[in-house]
C-alpha atoms as a PDB file:
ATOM      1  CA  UNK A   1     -14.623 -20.960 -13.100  1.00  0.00           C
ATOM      2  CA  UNK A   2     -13.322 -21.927  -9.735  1.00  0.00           C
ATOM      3  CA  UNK A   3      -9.919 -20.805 -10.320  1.00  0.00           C
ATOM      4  CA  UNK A   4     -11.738 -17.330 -11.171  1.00  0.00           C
ATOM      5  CA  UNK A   5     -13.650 -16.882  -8.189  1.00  0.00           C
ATOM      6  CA  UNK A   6     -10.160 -18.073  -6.224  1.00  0.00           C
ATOM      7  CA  UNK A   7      -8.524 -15.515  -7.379  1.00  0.00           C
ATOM      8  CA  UNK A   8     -11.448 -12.722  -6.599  1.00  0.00           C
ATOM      9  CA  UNK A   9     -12.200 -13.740  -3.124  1.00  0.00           C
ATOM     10  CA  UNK A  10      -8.352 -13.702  -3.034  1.00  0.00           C
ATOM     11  CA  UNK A  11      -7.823 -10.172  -4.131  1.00  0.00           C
ATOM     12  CA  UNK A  12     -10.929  -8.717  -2.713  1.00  0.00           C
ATOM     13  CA  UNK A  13      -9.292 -10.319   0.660  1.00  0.00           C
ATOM     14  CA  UNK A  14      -5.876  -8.969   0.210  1.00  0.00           C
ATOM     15  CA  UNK A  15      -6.894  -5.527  -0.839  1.00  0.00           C
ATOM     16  CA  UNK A  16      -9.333  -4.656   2.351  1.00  0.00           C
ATOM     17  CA  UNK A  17      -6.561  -6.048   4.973  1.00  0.00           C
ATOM     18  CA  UNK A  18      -4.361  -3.419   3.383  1.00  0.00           C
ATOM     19  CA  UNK A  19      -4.533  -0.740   5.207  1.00  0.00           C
ATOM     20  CA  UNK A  20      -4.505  -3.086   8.205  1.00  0.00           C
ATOM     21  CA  UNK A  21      -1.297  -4.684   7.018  1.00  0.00           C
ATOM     22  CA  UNK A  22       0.218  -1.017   6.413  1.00  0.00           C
ATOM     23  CA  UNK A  23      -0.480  -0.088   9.464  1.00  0.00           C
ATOM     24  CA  UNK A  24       0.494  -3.257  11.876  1.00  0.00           C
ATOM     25  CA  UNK A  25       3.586  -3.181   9.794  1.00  0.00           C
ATOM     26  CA  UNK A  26       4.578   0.362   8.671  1.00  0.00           C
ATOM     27  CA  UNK A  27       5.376   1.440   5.202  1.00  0.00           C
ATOM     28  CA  UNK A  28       4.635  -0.396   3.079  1.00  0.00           C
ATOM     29  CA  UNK A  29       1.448  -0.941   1.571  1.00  0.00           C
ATOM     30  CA  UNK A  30      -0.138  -1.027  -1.583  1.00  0.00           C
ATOM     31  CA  UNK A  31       3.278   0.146  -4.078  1.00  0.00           C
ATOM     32  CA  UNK A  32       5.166   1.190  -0.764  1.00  0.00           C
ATOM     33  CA  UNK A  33       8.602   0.673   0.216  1.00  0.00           C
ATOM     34  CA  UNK A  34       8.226  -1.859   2.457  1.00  0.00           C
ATOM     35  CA  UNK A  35      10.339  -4.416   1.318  1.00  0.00           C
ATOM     36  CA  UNK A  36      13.051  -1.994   0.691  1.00  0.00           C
ATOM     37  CA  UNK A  37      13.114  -1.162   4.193  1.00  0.00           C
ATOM     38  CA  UNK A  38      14.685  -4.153   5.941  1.00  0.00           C
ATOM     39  CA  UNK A  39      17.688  -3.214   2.920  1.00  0.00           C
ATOM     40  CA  UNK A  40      18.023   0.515   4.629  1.00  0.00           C
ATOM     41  CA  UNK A  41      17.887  -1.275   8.186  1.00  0.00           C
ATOM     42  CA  UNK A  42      20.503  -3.573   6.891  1.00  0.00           C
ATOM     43  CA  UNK A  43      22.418  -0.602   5.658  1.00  0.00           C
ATOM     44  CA  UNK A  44      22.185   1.718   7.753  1.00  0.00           C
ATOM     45  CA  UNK A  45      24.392   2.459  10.825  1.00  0.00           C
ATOM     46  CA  UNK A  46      23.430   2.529  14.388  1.00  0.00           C
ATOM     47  CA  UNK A  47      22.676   6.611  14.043  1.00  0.00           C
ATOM     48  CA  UNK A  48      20.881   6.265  11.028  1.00  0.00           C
ATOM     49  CA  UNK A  49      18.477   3.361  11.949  1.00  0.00           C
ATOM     50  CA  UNK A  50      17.711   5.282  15.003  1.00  0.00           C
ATOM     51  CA  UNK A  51      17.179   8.484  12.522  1.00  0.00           C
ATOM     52  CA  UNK A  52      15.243   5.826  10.489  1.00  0.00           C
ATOM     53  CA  UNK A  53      12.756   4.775  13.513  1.00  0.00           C
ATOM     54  CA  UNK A  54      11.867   7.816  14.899  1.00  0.00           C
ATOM     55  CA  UNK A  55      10.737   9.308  11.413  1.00  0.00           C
ATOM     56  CA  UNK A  56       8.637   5.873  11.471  1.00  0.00           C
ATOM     57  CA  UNK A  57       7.300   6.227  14.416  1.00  0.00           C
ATOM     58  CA  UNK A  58       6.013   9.917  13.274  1.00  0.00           C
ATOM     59  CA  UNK A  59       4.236   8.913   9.913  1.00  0.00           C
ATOM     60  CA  UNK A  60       2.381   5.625  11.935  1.00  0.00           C
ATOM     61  CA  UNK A  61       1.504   8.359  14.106  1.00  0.00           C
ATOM     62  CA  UNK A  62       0.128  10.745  11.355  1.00  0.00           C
ATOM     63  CA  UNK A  63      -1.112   7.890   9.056  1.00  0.00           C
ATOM     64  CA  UNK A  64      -2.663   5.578  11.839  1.00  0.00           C
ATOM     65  CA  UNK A  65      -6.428   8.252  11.876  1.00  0.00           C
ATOM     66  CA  UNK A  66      -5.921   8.415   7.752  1.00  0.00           C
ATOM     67  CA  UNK A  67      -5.876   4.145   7.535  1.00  0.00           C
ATOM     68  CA  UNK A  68      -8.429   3.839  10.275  1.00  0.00           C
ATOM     69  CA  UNK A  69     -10.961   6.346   8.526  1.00  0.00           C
ATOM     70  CA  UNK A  70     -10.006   4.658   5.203  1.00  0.00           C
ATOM     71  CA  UNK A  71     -11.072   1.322   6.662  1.00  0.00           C
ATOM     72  CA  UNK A  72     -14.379   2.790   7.920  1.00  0.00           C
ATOM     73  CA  UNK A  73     -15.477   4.452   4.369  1.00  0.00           C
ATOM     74  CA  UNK A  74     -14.334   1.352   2.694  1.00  0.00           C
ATOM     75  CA  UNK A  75     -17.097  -0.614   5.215  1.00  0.00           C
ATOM     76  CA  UNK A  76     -19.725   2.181   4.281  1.00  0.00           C
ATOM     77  CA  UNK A  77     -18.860   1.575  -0.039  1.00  0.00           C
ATOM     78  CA  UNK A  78     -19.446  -2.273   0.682  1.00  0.00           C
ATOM     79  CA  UNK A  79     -22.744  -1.224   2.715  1.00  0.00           C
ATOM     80  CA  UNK A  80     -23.742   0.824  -0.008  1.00  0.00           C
ATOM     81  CA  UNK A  81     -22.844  -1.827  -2.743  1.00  0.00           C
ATOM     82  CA  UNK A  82     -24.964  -4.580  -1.114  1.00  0.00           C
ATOM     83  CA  UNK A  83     -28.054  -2.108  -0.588  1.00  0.00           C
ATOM     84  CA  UNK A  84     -31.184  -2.570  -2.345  1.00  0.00           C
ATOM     85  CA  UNK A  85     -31.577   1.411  -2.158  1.00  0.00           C
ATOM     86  CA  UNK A  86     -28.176   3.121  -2.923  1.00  0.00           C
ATOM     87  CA  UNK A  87     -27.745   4.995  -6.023  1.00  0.00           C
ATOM     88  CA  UNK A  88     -24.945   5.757  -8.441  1.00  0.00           C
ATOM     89  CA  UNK A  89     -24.841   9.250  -6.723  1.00  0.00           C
ATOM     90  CA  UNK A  90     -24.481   7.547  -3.317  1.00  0.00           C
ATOM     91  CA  UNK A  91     -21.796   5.161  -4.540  1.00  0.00           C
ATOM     92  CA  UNK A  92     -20.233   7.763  -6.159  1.00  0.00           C
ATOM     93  CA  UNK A  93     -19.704  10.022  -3.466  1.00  0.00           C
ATOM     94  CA  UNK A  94     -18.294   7.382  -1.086  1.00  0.00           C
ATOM     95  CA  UNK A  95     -15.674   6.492  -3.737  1.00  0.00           C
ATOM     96  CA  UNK A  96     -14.706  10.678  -4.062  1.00  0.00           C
ATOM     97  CA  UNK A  97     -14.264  10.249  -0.046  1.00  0.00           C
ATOM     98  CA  UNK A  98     -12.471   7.391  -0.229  1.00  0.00           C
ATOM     99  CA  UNK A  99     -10.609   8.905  -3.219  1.00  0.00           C
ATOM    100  CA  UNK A 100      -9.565  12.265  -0.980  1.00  0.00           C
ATOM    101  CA  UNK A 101      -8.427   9.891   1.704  1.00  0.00           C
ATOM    102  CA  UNK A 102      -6.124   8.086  -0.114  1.00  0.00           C
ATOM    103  CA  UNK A 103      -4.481  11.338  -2.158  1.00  0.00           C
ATOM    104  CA  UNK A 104      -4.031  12.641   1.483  1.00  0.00           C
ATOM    105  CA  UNK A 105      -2.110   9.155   2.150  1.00  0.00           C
ATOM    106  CA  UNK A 106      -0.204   9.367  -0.573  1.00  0.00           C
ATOM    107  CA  UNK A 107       1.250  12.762  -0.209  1.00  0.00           C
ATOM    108  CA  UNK A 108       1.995  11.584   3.575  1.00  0.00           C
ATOM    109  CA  UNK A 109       4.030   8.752   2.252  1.00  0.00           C
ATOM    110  CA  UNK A 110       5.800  10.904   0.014  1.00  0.00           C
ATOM    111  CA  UNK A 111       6.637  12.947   2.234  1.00  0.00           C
ATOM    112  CA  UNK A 112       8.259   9.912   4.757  1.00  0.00           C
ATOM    113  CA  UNK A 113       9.794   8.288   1.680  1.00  0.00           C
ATOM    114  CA  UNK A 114      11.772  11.898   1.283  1.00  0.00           C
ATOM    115  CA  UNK A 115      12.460  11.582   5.161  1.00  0.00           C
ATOM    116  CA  UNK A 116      14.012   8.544   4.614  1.00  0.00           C
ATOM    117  CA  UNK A 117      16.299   9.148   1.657  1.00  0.00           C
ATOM    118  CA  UNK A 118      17.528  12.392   3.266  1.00  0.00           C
ATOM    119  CA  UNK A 119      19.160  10.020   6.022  1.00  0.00           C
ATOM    120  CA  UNK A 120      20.667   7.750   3.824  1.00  0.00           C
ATOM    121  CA  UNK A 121      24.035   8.267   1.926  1.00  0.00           C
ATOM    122  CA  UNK A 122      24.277   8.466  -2.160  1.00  0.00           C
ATOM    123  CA  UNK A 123      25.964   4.782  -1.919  1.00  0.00           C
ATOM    124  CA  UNK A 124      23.392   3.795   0.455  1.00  0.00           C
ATOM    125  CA  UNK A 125      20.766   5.144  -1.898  1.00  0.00           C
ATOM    126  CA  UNK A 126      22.114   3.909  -4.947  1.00  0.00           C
ATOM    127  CA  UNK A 127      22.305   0.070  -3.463  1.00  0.00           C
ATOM    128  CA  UNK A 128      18.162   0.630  -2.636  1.00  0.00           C
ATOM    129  CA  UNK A 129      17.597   1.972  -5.538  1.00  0.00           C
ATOM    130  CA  UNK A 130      18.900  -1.516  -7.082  1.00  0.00           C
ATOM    131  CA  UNK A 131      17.415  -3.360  -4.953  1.00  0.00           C
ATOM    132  CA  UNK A 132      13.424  -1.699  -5.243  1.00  0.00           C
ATOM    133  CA  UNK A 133      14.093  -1.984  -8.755  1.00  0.00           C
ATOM    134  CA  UNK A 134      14.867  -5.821  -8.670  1.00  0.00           C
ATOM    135  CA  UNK A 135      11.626  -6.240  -6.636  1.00  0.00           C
ATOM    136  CA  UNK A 136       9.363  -3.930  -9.105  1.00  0.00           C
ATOM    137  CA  UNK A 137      10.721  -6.245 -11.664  1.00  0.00           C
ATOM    138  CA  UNK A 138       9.376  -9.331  -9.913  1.00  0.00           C
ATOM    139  CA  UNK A 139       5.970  -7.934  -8.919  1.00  0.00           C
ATOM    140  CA  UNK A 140       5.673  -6.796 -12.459  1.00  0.00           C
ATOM    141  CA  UNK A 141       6.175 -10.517 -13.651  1.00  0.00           C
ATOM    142  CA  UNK A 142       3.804 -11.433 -10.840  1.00  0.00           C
ATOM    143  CA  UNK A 143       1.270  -8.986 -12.315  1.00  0.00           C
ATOM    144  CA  UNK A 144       1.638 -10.129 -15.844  1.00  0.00           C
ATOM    145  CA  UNK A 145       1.395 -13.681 -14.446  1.00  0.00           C
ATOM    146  CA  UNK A 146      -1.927 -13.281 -13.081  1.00  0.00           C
ATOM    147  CA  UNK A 147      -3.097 -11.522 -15.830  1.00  0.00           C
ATOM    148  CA  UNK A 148      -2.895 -14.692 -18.691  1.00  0.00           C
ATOM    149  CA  UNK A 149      -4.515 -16.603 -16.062  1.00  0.00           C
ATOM    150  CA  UNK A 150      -7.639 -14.485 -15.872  1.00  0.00           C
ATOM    151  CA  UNK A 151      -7.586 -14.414 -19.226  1.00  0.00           C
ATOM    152  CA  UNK A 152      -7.314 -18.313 -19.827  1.00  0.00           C
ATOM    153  CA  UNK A 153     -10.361 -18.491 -17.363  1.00  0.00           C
ATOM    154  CA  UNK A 154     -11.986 -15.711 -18.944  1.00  0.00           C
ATOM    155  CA  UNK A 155     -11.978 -17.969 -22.190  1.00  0.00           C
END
């Protein structure tokens, strides 16, 4: 039972710093490409990592009103989930807003992640491609990881 509510408090926790973390630390985020990043800094030349940082700079600065308004209507859902008065229609609608917010994130970071592999040479994409692989393999054996142990404590 205590390992259960651990690992609650622990996800609730990690998924509301989120869009913090995404923001304070670029792409990234929730099934980003932030850990393939350091590999096309590592890559890159001096041309493209400059490339690299200015489209960067231009999606924090498009993104940064989209995570803070995301962080504001994810305070108003936990409001509305502790009140004695919401309903299912006010819950509801919150989530739809919150919904819309992220589908306009998500298209943004599409369109960065395109940014970024236009700079990048086949080679260049070919050795990330690897690489995000490896690390979707890892997280996926995280995932699966976490899952038997809910389910051992859910026994």
């Amino acid at each position: 039972m205590r390992k259960k509510l651990f690992v609650s408090c622990f996800l609730a926790l990690a998924l509301s710093a989120a869009p913090s973390l995404a923001l304070a630390f670029g792409p990234g985020g929730h099934g980003g490409h932030g850990d393939s990043l350091m590999a096309y800094k590592l890559l890159f030349n001096d041309e493209q990592n400059k490339q690299l940082d200015e489209t960067l700079k231009a999606s924090r600065t498009e993104m940064k009103p989209l995570i803070e308004k995301l962080m504001e209507e994810r305070k108003a859902m936990h409001a509305l989930m502790q009140s004695d008065t919401s309903t299912e229609k006010d819950i509801r609608a919150e989530a739809a807003k919150i919904g819309e917010i992220m589908a306009d994130m998500a298209v943004k970071k599409a369109a960065q992640t395109k940014a970024i592999r236009k700079i990048a040479t086949k080679d260049q994409l070919a050795k990330i491609d690897a690489f995000r692989e490896k690390q979707h393999a890892k997280r996926e054996h995280f995932h699966e990881a976490m899952r038997k142990m809910m389910e051992q404590d859910a026994k």
